[in-house]
N, C-alpha and C. Protein backbone atom coordinates (compact mmCIF):
# COMPACT_ATOMS: atom_id res chain seq x y z
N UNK A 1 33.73 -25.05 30.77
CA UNK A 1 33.95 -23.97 29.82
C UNK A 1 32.61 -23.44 29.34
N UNK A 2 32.50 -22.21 29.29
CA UNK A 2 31.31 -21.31 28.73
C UNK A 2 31.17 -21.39 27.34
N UNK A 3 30.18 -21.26 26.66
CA UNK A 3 29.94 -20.70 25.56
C UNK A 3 30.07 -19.20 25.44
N UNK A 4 30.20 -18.87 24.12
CA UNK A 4 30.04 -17.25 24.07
C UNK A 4 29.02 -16.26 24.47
N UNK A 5 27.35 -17.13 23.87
CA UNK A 5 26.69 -16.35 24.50
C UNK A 5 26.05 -16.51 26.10
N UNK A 6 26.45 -17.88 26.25
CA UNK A 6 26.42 -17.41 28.04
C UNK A 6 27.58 -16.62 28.83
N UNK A 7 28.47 -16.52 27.99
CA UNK A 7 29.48 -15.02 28.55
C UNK A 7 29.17 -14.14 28.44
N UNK A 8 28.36 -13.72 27.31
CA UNK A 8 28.12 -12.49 26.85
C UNK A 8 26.98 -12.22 27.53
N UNK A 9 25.52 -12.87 27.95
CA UNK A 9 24.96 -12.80 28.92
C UNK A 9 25.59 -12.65 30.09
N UNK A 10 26.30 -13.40 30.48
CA UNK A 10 26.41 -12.80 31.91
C UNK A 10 27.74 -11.41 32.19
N UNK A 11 27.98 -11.48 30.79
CA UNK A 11 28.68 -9.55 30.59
C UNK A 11 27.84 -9.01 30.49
N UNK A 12 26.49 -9.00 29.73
CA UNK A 12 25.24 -7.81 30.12
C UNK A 12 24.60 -7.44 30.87
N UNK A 13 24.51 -8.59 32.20
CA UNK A 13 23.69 -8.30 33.13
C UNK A 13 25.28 -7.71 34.25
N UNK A 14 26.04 -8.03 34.34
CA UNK A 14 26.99 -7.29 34.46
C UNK A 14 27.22 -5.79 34.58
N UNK A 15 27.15 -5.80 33.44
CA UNK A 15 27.07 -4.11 32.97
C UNK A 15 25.50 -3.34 33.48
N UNK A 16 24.63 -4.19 33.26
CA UNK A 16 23.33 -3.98 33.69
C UNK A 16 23.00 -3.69 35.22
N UNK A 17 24.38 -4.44 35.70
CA UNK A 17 24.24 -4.26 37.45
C UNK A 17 24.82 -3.01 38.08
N UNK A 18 26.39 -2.55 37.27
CA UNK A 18 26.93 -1.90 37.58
C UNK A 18 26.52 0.04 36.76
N UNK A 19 25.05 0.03 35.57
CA UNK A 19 24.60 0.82 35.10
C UNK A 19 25.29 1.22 34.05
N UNK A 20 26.25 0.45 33.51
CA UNK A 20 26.76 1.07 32.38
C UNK A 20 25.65 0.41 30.95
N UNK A 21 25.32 -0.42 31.05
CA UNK A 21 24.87 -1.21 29.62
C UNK A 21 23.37 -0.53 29.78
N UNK A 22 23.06 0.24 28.59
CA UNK A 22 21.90 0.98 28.25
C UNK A 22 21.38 0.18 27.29
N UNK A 23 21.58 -0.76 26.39
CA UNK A 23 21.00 -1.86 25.27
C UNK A 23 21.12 -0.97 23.73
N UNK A 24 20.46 -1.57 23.06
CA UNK A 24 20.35 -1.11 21.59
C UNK A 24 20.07 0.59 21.76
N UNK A 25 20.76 1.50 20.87
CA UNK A 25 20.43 2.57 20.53
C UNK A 25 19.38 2.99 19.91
N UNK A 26 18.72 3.45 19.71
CA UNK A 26 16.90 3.84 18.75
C UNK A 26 17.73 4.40 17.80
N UNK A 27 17.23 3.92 16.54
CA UNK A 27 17.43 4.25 15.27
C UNK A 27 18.25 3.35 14.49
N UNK A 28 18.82 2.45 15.40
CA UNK A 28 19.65 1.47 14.70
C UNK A 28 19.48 0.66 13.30
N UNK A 29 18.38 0.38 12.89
CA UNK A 29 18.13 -0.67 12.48
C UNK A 29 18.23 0.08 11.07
N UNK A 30 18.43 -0.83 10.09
CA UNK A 30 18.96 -0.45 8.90
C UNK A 30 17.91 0.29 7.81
N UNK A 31 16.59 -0.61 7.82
CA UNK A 31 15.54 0.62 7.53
C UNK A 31 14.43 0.81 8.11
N UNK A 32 13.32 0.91 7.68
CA UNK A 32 12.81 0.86 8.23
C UNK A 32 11.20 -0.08 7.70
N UNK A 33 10.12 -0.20 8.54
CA UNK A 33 9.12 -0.82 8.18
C UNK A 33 7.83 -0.44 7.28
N UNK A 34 8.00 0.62 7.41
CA UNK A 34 7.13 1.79 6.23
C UNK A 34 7.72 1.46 4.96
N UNK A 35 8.89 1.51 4.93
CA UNK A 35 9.59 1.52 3.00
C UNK A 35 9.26 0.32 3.03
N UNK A 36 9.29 -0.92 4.25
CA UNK A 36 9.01 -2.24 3.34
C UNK A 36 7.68 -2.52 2.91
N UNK A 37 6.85 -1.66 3.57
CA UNK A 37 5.56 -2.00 3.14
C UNK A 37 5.14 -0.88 1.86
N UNK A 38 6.09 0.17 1.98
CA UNK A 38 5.66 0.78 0.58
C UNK A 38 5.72 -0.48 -0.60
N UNK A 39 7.23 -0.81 -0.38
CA UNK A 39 8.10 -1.89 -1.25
C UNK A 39 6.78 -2.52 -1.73
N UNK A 40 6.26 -3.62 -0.67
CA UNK A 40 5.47 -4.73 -0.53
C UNK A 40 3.66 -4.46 -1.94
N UNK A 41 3.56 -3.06 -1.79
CA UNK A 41 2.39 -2.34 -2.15
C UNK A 41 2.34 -2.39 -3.53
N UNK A 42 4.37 -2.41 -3.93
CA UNK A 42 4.22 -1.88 -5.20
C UNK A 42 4.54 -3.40 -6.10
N UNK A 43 4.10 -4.55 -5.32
CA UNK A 43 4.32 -6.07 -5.51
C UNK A 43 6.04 -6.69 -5.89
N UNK A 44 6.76 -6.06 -5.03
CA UNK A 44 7.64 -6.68 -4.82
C UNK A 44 7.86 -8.21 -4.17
N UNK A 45 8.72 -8.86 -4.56
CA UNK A 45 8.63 -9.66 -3.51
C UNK A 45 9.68 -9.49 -2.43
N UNK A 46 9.42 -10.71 -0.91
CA UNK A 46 10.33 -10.55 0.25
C UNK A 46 11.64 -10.33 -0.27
N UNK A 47 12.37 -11.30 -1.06
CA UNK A 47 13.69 -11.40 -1.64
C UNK A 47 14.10 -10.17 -2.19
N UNK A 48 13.06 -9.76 -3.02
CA UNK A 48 13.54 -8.27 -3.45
C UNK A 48 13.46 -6.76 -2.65
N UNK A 49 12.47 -6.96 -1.88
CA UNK A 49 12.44 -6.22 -0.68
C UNK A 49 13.81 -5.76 -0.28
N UNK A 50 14.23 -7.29 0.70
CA UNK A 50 15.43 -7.48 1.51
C UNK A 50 16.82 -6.92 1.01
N UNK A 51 16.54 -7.06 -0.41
CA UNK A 51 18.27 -6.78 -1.53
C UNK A 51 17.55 -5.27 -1.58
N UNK A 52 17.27 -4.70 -1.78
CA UNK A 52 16.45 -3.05 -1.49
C UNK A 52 17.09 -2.56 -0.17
N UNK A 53 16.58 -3.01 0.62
CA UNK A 53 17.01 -2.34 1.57
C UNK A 53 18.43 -2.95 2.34
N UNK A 54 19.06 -4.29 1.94
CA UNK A 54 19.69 -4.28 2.66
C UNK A 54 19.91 -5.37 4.03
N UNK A 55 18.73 -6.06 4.14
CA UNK A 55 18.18 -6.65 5.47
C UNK A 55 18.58 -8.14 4.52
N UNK A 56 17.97 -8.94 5.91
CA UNK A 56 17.85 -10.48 5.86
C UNK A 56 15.97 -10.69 5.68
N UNK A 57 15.64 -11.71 5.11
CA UNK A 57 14.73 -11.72 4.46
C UNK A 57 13.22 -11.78 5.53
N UNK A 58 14.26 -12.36 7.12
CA UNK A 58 13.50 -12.56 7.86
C UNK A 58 13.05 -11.01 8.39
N UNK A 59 14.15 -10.18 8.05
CA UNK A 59 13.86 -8.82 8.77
C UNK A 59 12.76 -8.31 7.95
N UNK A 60 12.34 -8.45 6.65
CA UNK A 60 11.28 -7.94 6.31
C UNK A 60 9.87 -8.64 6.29
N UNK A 61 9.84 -9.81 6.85
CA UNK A 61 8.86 -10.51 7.00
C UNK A 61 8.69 -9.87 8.43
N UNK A 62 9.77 -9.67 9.30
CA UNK A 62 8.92 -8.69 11.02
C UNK A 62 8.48 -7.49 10.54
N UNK A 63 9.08 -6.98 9.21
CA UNK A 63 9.32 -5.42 9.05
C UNK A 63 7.03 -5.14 8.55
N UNK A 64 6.89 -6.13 7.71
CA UNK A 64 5.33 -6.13 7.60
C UNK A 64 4.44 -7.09 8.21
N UNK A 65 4.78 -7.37 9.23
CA UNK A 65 4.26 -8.04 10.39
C UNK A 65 3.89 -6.82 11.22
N UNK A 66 4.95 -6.15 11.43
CA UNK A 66 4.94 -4.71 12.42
C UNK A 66 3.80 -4.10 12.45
N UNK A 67 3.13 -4.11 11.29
CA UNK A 67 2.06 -2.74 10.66
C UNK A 67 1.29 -3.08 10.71
């Protein structure tokens, strides 16, 4: 028996074979990395960042990593 995400892997490369699976859409992501570093400037912290915009706390630790 499979796990989910080795199903779901081998449904992407799947789709990947037959040209339907294009991956993540651009623009997806909930905000962006500029407001967190405005955020960050104006001494927020990560926690408060994250409840700001919305994200997981890890997303704004990549979000000013990015820059």
């Amino acid at each position: 028996m499979q796990h989910s995400k080795e199903r779901q892997a081998i449904g992407i490369a799947l789709a990947k074979k037959r040209g339907v699976y294009t991956g993540r859409r651009l623009g997806t992501t909930k905000a962006t990395p500029a407001r967190a570093r405005a955020l960050r400037k104006q001494k927020l912290t990560i926690p408060e960042i994250a409840q700001a915009l919305g994200v997981k706390q890890r997303t704004v630790y990549n979000y000013l990593s990015s820059g």
